[in-house]
Protein backbone atom coordinates (compact mmCIF):
# COMPACT_ATOMS: atom_id res chain seq x y z
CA UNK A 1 5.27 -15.21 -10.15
CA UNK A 2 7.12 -12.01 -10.11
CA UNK A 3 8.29 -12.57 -13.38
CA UNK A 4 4.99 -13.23 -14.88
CA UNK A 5 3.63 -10.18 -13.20
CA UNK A 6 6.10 -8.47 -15.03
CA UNK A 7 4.92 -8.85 -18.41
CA UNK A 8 1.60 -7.58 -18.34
CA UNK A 9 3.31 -4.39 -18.14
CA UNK A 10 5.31 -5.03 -21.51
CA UNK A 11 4.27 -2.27 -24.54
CA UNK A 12 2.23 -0.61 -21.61
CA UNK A 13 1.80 3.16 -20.43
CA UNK A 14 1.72 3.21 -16.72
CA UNK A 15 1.12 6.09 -14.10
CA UNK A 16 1.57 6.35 -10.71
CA UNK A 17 -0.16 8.91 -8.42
CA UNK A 18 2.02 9.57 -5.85
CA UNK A 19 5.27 8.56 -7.54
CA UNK A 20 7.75 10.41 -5.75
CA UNK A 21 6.68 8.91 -2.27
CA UNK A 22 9.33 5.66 -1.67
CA UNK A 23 6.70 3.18 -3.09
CA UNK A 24 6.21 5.12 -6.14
CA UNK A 25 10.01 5.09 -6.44
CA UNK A 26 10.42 1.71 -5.81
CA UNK A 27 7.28 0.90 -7.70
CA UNK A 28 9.28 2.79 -11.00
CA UNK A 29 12.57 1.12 -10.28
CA UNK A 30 10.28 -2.58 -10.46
CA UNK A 31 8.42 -1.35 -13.69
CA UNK A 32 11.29 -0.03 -15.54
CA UNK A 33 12.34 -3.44 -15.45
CA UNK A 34 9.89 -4.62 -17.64
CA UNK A 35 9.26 -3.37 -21.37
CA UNK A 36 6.79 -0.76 -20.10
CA UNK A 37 6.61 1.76 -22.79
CA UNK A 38 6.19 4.44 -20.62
CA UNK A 39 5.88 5.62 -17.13
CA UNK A 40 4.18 8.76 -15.81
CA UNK A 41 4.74 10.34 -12.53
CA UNK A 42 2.37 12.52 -11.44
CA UNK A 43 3.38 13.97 -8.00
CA UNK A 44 2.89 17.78 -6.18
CA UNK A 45 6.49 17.94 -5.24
CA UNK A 46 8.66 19.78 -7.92
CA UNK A 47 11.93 19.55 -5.87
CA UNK A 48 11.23 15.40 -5.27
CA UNK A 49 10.56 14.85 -9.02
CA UNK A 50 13.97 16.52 -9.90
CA UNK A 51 16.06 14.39 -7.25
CA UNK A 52 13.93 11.72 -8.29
CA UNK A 53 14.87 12.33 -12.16
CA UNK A 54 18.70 12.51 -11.21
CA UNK A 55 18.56 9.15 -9.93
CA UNK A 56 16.62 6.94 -11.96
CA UNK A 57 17.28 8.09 -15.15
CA UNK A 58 15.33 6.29 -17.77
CA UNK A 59 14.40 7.85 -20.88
CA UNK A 60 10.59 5.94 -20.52
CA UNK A 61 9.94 8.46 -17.65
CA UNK A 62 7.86 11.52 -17.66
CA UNK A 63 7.12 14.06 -14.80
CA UNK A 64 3.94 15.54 -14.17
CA UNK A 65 3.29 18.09 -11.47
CA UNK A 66 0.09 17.55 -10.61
CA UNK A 67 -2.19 17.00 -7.76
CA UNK A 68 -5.23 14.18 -7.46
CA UNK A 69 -7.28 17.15 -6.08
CA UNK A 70 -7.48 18.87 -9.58
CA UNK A 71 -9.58 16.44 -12.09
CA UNK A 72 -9.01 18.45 -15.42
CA UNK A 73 -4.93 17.81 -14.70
CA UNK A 74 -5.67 13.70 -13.89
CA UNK A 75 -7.84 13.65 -17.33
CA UNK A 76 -5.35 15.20 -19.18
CA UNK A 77 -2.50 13.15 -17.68
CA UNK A 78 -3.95 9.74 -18.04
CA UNK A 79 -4.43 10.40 -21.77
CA UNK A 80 -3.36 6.88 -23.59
CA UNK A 81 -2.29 5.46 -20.15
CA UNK A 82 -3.21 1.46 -20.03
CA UNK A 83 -2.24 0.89 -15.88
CA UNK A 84 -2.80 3.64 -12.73
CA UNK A 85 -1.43 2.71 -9.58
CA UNK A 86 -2.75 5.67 -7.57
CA UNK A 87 -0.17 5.56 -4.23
CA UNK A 88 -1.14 9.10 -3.55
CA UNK A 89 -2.31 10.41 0.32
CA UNK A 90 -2.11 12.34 2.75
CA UNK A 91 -1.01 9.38 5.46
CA UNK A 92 1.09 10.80 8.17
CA UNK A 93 -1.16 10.38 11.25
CA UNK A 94 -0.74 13.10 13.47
CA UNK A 95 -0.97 15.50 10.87
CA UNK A 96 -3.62 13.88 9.49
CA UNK A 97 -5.51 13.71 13.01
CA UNK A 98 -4.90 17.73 13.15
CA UNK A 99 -6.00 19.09 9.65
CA UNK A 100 -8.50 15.92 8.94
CA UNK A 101 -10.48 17.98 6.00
CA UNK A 102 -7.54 18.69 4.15
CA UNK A 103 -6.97 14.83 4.11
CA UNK A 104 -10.55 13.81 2.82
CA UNK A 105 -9.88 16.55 -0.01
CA UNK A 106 -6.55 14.19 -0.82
CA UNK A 107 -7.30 10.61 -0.23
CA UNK A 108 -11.18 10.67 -0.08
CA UNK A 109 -12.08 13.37 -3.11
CA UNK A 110 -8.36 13.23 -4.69
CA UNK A 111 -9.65 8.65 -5.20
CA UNK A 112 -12.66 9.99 -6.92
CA UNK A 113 -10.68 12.12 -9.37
CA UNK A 114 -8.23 9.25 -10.29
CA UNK A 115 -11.66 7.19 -10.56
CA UNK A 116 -13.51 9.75 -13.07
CA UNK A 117 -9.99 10.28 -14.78
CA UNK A 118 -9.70 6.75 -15.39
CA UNK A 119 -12.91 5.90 -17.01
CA UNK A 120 -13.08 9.19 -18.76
CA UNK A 121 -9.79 7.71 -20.88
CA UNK A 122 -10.73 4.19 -20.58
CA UNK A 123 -7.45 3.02 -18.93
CA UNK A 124 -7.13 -0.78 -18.62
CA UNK A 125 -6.43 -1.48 -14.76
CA UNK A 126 -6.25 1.14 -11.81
CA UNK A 127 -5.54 -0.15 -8.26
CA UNK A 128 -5.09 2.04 -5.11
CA UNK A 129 -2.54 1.32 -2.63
CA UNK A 130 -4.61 0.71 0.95
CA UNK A 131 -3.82 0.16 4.44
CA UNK A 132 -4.17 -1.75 7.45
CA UNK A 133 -5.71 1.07 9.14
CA UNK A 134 -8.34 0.98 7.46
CA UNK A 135 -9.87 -1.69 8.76
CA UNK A 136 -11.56 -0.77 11.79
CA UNK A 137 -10.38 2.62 11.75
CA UNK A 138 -9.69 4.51 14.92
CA UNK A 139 -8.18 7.63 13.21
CA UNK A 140 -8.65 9.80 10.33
CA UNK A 141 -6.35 8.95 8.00
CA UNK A 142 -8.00 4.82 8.67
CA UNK A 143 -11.79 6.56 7.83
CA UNK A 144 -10.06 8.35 4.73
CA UNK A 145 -8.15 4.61 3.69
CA UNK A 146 -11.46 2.93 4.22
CA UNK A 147 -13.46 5.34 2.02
CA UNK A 148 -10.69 5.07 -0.94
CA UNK A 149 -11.42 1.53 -1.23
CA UNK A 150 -14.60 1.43 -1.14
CA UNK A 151 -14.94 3.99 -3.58
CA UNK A 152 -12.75 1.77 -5.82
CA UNK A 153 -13.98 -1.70 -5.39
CA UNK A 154 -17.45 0.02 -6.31
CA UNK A 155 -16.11 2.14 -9.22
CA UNK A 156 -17.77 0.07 -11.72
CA UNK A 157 -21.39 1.43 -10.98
CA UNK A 158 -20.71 4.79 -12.29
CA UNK A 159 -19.97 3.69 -15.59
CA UNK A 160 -21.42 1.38 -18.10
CA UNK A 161 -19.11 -1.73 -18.67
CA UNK A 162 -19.84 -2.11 -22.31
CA UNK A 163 -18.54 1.08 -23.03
CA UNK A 164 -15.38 1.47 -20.13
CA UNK A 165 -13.40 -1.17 -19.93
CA UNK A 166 -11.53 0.00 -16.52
CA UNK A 167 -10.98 -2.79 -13.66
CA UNK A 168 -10.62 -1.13 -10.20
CA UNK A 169 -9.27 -3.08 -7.55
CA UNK A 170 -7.68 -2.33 -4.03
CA UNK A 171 -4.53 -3.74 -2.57
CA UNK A 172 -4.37 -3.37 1.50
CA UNK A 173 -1.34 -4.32 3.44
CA UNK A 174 0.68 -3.12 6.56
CA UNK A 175 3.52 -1.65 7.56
CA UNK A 176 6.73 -1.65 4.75
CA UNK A 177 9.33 -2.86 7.17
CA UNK A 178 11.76 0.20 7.49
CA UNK A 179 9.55 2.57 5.49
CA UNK A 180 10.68 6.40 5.64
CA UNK A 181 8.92 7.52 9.23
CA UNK A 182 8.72 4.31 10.77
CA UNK A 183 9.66 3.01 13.99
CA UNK A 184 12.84 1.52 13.09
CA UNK A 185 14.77 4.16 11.45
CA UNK A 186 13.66 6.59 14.12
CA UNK A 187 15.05 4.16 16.89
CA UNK A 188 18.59 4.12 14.96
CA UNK A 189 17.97 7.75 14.51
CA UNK A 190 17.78 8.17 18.31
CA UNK A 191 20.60 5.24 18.82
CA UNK A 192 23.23 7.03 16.40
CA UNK A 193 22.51 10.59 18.24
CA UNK A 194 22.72 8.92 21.42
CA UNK A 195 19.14 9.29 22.71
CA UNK A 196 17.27 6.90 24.67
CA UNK A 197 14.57 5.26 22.90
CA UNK A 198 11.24 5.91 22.67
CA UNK A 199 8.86 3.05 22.80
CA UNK A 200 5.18 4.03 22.78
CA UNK A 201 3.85 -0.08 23.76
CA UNK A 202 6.80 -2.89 24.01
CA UNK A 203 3.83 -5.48 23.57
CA UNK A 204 2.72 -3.48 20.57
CA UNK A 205 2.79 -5.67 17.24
CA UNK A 206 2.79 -4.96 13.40
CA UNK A 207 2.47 -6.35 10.08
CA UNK A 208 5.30 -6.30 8.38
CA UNK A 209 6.31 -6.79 5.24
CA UNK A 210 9.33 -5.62 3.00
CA UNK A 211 9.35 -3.36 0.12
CA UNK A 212 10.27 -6.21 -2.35
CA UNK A 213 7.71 -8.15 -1.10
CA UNK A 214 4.95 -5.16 -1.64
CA UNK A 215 6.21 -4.71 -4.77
CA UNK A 216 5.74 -8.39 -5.47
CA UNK A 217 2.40 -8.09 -4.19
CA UNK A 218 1.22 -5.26 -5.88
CA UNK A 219 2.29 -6.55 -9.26
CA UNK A 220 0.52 -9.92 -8.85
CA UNK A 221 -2.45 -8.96 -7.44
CA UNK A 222 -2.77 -5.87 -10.51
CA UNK A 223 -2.24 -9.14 -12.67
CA UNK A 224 -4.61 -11.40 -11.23
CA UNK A 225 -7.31 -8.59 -10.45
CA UNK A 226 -10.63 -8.55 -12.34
CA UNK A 227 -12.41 -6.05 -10.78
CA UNK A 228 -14.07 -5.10 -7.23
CA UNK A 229 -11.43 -7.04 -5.14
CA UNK A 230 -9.38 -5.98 -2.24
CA UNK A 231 -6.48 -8.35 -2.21
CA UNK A 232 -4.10 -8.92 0.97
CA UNK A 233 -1.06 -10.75 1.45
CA UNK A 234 -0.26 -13.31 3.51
CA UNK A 235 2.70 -12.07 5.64
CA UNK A 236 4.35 -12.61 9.30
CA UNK A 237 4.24 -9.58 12.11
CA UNK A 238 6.70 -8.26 14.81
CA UNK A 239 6.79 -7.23 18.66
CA UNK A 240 8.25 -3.44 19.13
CA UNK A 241 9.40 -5.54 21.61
CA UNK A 242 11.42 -7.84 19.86
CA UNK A 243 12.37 -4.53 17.23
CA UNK A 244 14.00 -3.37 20.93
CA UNK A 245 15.64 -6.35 21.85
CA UNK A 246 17.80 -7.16 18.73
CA UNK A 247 18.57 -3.42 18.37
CA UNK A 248 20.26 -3.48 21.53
CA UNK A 249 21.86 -6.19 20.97
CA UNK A 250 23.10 -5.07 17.61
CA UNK A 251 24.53 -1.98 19.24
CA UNK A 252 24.71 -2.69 22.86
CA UNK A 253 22.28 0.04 23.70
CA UNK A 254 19.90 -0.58 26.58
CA UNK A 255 18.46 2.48 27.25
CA UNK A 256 15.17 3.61 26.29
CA UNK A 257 11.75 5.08 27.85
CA UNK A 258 8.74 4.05 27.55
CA UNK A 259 5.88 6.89 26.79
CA UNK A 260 2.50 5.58 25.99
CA UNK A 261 0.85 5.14 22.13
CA UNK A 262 -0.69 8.36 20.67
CA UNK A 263 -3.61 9.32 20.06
CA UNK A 264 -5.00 7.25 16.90
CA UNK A 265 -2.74 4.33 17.45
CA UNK A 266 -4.11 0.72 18.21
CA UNK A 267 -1.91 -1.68 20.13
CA UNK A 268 -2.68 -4.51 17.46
CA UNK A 269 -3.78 -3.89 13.64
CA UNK A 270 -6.24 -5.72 11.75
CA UNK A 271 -5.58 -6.44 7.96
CA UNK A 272 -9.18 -8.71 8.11
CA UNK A 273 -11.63 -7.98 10.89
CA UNK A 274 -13.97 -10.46 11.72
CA UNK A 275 -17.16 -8.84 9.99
CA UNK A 276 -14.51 -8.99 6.46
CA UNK A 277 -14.21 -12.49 7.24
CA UNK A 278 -17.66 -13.80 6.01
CA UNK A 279 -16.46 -12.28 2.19
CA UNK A 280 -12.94 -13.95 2.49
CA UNK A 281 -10.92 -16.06 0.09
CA UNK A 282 -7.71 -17.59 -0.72
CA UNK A 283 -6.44 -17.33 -3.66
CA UNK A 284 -3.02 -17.58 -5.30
CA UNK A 285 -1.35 -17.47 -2.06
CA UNK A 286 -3.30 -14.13 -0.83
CA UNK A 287 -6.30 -13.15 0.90
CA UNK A 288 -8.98 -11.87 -1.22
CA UNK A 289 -12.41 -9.61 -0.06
CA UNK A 290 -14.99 -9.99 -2.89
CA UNK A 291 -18.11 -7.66 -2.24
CA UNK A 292 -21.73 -8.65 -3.66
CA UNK A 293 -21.02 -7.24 -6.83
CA UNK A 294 -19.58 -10.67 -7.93
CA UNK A 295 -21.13 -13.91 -8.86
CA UNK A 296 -20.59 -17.08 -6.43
CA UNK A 297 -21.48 -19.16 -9.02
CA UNK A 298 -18.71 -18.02 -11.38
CA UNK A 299 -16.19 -17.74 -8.91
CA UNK A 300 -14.06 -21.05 -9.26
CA UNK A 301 -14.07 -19.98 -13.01
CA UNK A 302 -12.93 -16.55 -12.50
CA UNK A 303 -10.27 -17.64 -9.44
CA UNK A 304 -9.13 -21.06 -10.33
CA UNK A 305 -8.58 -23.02 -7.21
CA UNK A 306 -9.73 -20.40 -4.86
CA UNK A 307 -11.22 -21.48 -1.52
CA UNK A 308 -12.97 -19.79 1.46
CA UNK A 309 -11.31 -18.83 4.57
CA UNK A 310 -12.71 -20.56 7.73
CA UNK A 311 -9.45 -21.31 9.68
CA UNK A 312 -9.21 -17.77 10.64
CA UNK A 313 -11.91 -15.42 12.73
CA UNK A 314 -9.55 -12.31 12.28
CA UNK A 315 -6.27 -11.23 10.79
CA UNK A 316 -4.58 -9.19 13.15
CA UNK A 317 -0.88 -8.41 14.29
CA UNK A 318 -1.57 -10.26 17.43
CA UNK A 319 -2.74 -13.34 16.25
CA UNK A 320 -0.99 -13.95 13.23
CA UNK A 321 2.40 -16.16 12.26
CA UNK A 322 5.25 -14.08 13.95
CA UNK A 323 9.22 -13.30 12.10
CA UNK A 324 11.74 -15.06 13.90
CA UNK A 325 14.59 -13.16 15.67
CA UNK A 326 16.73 -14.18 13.20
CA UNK A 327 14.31 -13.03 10.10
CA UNK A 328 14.14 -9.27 11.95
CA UNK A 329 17.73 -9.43 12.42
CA UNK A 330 17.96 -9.65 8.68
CA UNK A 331 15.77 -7.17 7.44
CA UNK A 332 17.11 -4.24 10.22
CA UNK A 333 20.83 -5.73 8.55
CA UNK A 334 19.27 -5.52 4.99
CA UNK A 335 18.26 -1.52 5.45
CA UNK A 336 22.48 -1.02 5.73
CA UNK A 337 21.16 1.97 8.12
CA UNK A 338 23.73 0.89 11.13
């Protein structure tokens, strides 16, 4: 499916908001191998686009400094562009938790730019990048999530769809297992400088999913999108507690404190709560929210051999299908940071 994700990219100009984060790198490193025509990164960071540039080099690439708060620079940047992926946001929790206005200027009023942008150049597809904590959300950076999809999956009311031919969608999904400030690189942070561990909850769980398999996910559910949908995949979740148990066995460590969650932090995390539920399909091997703005009627034409959910009241890190000991074991192995 991967494959045939692929080439709906092929003579396309693609941009990604955001692109100098580690999905938008990973995201161009996917892309470039298709026959994209182009890719544009539009990101703040001068310094990351120039390490970024060293390292992929790719002649189909083209740097922007930009940020998602300025509309004139989005307009003028998505000139000709077919695909957005906008992966741009302020998302680091505490911070966000401390300086909360400066985040809805970002994620909440930086969407709506990428929004006007996009149907003010008539770009094909434009899908944000969500988050489980946006469902239910108990901090900030959740309430700013939440608000970027909604503004998306609703995007089609501000313009007339005879005229713009944009399809926004949202794609929601936890944590990327290993991500850049996540738990597990701090912990081998802490074991390789010989510091106990921290553990904020050992009964604490998380979605998890792999970069590869986001990637996967994005592409397919960009493919398969027609508009209005927030699409979710289907993956397994860990224990911190398990996380602890095969890192000390991995490097005979036992030592490590236990000091409470932080403020903003649930113990479990929702990628479906049960309210979402009533509006939730399966389809092509993912979850699927579809708000009133489609047509039940149409629906098994538009999503061939989709079907409700009603095995499931909620989707949450507690409840759902957990990795094996073996399958973490892999994936710590696979990040080649021990």
């Amino acid at each position: 499916m991967a494959n045939d994700s692929m080439s709906m990219l092929d003579g396309k100009k693609v941009l990604i908001t955001g692109g100098t984060g580690s999905l938008g790198q990973a995201l161009t490193q996917r892309i470039l191998n298709s026959d994209v025509e182009q890719i544009r990164i539009l990101s703040r960071n001068e310094f990351k686009q120039v390490s970024m540039e060293s390292t992929i080099r790719d002649e189909r690439l083209r740097f922007l400094i930009g940020d998602v708060r300025d509309k004139e620079r989005l307009v003028r940047a998505l000139e000709d562009v077919d695909i957005v992926f906008h992966a741009a946001a302020l998302k680091h929790v505490p911070k966000v938790e401390y300086n909360p206005f400066e985040a809805i200027k970002t994620n909440v009023q930086g969407s709506q730019n990428v929004i006007d942008a996009c149907i003010e150049n008539d770009v094909e597809r434009a899908v944000c990048i969500g988050t489980d904590k946006a469902v239910s959300p108990l901090n900030t950076y959740g309430a700013t999530k939440l608000l970027m999809e909604k503004l998306f999956i609703t995007a089609r009311r501000y313009s007339n769809p005879e005229k713009h031919r944009t399809k926004f969608f949202a794609v929601r999904y936890g944590n990327v297992f290993g991500s850049s400030g996540s738990v597990i690189p701090k912990f081998i942070q802490q074991i390789n400088n010989n510091e106990k561990i921290t553990i904020t909850d050992p009964n604490m769980t998380r979605f998890s999913i792999t970069m590869n398999q986001a990637l996967d996910f994005i592409l397919k559910a960009t493919k398969n999108g027609h508009g209005a949908e927030i699409f979710i995949p289907k993956v397994k979740t860990y224990s911190l507690q398990q996380i602890i148990d095969i890192l000390s066995s991995l490097t005979n460590t036992k030592e490590h404190t236990i000091i409470g969650m932080r403020p903003g932090e649930k113990q479990h995390e929702s990628l479906i709560n049960s309210d979402e539920m009533r509006s939730a399909w399966s389809y092509e091997n993912m979850f699927m929210l579809l708000n009133e703005l489609h047509d039940d009627k149409n629906l098994e034409k538009t999503y061939p051999g989709i079907k409700k959910v009603k095995d499931l009241d909620v989707y949450s890190s507690d409840k759902a299908e957990s990795l094996t000991m073996d399958e973490i074991t892999n994936n710590i192995k696979d990040l080649q940071l021990l």
